[in-house]
Protein backbone atom coordinates (compact mmCIF):
# COMPACT_ATOMS: atom_id res chain seq x y z
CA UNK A 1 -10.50 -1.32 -5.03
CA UNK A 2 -10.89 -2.71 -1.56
CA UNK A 3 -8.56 -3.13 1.29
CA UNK A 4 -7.49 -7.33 0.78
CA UNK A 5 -5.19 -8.86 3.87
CA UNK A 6 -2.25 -8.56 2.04
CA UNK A 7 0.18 -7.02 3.64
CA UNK A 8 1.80 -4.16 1.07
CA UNK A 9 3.95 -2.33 3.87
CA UNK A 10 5.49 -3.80 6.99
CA UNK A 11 7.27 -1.31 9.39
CA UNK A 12 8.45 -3.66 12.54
CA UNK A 13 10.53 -2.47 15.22
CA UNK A 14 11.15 0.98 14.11
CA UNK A 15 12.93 3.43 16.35
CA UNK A 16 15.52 6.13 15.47
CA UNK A 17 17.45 8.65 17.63
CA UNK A 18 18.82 11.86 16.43
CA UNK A 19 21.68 12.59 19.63
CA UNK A 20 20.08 12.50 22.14
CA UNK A 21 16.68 12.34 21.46
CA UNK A 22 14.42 8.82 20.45
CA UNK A 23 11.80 10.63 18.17
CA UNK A 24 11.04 6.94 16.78
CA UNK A 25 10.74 4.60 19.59
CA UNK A 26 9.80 0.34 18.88
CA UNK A 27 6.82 1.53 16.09
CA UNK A 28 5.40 -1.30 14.46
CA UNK A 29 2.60 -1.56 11.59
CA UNK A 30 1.54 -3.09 8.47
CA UNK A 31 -0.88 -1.56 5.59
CA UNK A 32 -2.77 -3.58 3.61
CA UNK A 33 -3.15 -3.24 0.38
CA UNK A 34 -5.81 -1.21 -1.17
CA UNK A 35 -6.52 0.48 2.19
CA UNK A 36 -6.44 4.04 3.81
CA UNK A 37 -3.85 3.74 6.90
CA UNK A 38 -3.77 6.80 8.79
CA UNK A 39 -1.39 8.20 10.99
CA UNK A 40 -2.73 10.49 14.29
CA UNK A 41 -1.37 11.75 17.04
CA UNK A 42 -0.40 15.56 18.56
CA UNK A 43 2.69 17.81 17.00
CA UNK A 44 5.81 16.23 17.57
CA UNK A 45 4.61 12.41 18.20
CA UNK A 46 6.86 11.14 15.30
CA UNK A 47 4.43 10.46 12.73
CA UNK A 48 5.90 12.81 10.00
CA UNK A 49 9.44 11.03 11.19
CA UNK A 50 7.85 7.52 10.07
CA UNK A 51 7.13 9.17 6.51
CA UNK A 52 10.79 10.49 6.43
CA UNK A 53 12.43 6.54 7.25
CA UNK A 54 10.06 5.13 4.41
CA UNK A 55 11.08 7.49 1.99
CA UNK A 56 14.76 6.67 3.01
CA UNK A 57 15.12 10.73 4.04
CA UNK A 58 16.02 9.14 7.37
CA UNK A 59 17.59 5.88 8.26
CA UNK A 60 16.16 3.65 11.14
CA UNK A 61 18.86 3.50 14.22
CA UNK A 62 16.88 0.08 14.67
CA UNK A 63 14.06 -1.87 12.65
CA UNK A 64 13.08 -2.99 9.28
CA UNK A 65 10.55 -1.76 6.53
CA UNK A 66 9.44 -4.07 4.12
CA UNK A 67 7.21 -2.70 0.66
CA UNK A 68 6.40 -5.65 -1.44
CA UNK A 69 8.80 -8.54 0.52
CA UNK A 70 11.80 -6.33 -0.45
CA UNK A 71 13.80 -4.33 2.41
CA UNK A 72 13.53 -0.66 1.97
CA UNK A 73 16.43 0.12 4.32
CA UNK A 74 18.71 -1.40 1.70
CA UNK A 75 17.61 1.53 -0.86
CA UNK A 76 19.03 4.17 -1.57
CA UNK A 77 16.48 7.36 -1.52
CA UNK A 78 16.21 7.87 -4.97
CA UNK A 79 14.95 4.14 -5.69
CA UNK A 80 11.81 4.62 -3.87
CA UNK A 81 9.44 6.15 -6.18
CA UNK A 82 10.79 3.62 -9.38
CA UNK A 83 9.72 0.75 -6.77
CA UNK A 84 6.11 2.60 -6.18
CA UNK A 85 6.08 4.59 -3.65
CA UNK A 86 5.46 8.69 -4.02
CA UNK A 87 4.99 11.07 -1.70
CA UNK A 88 3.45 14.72 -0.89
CA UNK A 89 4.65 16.75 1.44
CA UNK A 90 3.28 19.65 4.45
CA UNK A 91 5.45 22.29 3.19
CA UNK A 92 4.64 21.87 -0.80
CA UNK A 93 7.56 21.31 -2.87
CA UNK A 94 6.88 22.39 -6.73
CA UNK A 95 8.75 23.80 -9.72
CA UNK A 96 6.63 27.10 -9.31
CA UNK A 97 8.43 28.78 -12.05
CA UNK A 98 6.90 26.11 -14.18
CA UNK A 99 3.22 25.55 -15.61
CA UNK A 100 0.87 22.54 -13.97
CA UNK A 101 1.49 20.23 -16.85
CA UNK A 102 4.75 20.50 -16.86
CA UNK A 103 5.30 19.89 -13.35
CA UNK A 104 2.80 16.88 -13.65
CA UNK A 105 5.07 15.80 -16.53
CA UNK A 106 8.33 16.13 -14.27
CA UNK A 107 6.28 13.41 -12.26
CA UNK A 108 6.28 11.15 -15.39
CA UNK A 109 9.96 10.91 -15.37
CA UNK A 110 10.85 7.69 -13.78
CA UNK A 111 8.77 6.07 -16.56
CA UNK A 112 10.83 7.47 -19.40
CA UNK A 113 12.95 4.81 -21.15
CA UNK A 114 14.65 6.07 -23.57
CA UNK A 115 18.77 6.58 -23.24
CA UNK A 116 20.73 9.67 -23.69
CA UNK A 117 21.34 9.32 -27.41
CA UNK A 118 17.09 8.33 -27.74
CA UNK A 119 16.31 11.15 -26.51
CA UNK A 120 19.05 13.83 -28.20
CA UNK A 121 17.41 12.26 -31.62
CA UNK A 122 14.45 12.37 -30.62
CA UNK A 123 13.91 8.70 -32.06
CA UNK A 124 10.19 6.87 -32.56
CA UNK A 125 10.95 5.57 -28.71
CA UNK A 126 11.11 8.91 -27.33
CA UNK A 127 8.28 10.17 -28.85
CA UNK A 128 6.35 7.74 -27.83
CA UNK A 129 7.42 7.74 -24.05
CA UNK A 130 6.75 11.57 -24.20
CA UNK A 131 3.30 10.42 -25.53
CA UNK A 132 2.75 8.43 -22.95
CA UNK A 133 3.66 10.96 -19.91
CA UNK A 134 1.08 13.36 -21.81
CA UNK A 135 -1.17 11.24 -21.52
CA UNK A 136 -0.77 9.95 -17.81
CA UNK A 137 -0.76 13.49 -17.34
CA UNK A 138 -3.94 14.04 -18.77
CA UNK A 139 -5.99 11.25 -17.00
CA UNK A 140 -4.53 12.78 -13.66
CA UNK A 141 -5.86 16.36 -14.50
CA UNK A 142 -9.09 15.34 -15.51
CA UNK A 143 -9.10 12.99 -12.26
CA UNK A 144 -8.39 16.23 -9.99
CA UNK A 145 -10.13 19.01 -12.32
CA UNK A 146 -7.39 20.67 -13.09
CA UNK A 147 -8.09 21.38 -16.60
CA UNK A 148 -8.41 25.25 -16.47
CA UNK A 149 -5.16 25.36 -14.88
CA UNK A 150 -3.55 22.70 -16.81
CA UNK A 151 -1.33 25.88 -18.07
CA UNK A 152 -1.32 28.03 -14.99
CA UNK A 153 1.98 28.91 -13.61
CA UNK A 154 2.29 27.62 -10.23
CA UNK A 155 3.36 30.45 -8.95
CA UNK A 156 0.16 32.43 -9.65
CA UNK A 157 -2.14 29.80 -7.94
CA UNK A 158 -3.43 30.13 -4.49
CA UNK A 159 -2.23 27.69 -1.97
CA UNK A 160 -5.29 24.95 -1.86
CA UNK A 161 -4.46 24.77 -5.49
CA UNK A 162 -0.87 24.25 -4.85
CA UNK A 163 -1.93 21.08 -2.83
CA UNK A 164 -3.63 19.49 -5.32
CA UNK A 165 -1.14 20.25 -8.48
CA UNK A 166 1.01 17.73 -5.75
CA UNK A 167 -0.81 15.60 -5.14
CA UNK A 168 -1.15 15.41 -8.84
CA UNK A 169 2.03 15.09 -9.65
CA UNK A 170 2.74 11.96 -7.19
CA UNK A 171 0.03 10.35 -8.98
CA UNK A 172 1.76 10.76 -12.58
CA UNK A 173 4.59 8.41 -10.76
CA UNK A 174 1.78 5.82 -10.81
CA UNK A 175 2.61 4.99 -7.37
CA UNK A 176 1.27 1.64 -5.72
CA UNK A 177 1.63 2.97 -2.01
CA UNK A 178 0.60 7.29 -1.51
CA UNK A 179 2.20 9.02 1.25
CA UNK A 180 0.01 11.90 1.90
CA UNK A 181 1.52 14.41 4.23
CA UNK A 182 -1.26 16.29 5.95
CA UNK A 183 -3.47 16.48 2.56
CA UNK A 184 -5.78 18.87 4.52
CA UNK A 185 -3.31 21.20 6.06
CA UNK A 186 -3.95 24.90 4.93
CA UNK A 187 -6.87 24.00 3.25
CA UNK A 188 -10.90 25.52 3.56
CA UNK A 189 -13.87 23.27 4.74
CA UNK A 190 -14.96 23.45 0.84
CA UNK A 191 -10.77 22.45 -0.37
CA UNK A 192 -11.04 19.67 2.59
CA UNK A 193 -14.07 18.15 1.45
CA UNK A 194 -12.50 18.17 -2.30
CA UNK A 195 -9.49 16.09 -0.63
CA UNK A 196 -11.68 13.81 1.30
CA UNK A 197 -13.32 13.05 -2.02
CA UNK A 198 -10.34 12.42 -4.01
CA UNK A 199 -8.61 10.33 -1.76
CA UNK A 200 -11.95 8.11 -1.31
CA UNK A 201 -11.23 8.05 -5.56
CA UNK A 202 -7.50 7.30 -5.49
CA UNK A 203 -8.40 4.59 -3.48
CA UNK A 204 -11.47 2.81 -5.18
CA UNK A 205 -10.83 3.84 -9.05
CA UNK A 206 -7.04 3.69 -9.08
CA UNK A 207 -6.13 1.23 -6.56
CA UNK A 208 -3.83 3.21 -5.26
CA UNK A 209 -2.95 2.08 -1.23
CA UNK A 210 -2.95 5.47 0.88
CA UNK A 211 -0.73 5.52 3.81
CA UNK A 212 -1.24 9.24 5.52
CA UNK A 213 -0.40 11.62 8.26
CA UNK A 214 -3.55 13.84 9.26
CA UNK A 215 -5.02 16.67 11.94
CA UNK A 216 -8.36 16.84 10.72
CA UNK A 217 -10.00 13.83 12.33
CA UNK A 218 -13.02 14.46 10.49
CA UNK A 219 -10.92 13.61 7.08
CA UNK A 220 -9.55 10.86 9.59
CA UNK A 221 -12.77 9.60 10.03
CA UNK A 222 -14.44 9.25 6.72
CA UNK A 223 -11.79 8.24 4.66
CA UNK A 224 -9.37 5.62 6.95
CA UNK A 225 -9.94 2.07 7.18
CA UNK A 226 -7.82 2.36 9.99
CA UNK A 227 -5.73 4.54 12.00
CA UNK A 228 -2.94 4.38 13.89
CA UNK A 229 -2.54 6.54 17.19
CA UNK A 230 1.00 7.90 18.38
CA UNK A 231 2.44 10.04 20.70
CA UNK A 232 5.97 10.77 22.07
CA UNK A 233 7.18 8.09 19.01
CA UNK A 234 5.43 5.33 20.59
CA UNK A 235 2.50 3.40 19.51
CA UNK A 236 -1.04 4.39 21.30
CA UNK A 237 -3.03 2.44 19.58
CA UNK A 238 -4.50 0.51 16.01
CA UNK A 239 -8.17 0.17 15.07
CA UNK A 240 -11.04 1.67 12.92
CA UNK A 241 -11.54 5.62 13.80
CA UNK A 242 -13.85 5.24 16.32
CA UNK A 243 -12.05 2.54 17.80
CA UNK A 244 -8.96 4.41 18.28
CA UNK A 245 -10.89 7.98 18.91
CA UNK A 246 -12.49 6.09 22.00
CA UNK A 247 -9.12 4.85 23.08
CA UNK A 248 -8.60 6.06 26.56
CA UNK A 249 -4.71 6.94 25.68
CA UNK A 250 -5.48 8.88 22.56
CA UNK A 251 -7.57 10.90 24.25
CA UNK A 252 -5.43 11.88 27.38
CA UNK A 253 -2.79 12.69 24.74
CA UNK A 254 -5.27 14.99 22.92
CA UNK A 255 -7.35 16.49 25.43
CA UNK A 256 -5.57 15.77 29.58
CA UNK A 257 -6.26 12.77 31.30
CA UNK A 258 -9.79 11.05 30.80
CA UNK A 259 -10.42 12.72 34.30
CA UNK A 260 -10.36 16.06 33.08
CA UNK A 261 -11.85 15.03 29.62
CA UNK A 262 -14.87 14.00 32.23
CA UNK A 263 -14.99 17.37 34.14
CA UNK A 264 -14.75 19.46 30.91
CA UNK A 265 -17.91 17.42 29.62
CA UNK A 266 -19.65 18.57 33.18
CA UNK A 267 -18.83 21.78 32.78
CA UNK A 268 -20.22 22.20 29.34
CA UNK A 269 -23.35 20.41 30.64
């Protein structure tokens, strides 16, 4: 699927303050749907804050998010991934005393809809809902080749692994909008170019709008359609990757003023 000019999110005049401090400060974007949208910027600009207000962790002191026409403010956080939005995060959060499958199949659960008494008799409609989540399960492992680990405890697997069993399971939500947390964080050049691959899939076989937060701009740059710059929870700047690369704000936030981005350049000469 391709990136159309419909608008799927709309953050507009976002700021919040925790005391003291505006971590959040007059942000305003929209992603279109079927693109990569990707967050930048240097620890602490606010970016992972912006994740936290769309998946109602946080509540803006000022602004509105739209997904879909419909206000996300107004939700409560437990809503969000039955409206279709799911999320991963940088510190991974997993059922490691469980196997991969069955934390894929925890994933399934806000499809399930069978009641209380369904499922305690285990009636036709509960077996085939539990059908169902098997096999949404399935299509996700053999998406992310996790097959030889499909009953792997997660506690035994090594962290790049870890990554993608959740990324997996935010996929088994069958999300319409994927809020990728620093996908690349942790992992090897090998485990990065896996991700870079799998988002690119995510995007073009599922259909699946990405909306991420990343360091790596080499990810950055071959997977976004466009990125958004920030830094001290304001705006820097919104473009393609080399648009916003070449911005001269982004890169006196990165690297010193574009001054002393010239004199390093003539003293590596």
């Amino acid at each position: 699927m391709t990136a159309t000019n419909e608008i799927l999110l709309s953050a507009q005049g976002l700021s919040v303050r925790f005391g003291g401090v505006l971590a959040v400060n007059n942000v305003s974007f929209d992603v279109r749907r079927g693109e990569v949208f990707t967050l930048i910027g240097p620890n602490g600009a606010g970016k992972t804050t912006v994740f936290n207000l769309i998946s109602r962790i946080y509540t803006p002191t000022t602004g509105t998010i739209r997904f879909e026409g419909a206000e996300l403010t107004q939700q409560p956080p437990h809503a969000i991934a039955a409206l279709g939005i799911a999320r991963t995060f940088q510190n991974i959060e997993l059922f490691e005393n469980a196997t991969v499958l069955q934390n894929l199949l925890i994933g399934n659960h806000i499809h399930r809809g069978a009641g209380f008494w369904s499922n305690l008799l285990f009636t036709k409609a509960t077996r085939q809902s539990e059908l169902a989540a098997r096999e949404r399960a399935e299509r996700v492992i053999d998406l992310l080749d996790l097959q030889h680990l499909r009953d792997s405890f997660v506690a035994g697997l090594p962290y790049g692994k870890r990554k993608v069993v959740e990324l997996a399971r935010a996929l088994c939500t069958g999300p319409k909008l994927l809020l990728l947390d620093e996908p690349s964080s942790g992992l090897n050049v090998e485990e990065t170019e896996d991700m870079a691959w799998w988002i690119q899939d995510i995007q073009t076989d599922l259909g699946i709008t990405v909306l991420m937060v990343e360091h790596d701009m080499t990810l950055v740059s071959r997977v976004s359609d466009r990125v958004l710059a920030m830094n001290q929870g304001e705006v820097l700047a919104t473009g393609t990757p080399a648009e916003v690369q070449a911005h001269p704000g982004v890169i006196e936030a990165y690297l010193g003023t574009v001054d002393d981005v010239s004199s390093l350049r003539r003293v590596k000469a």
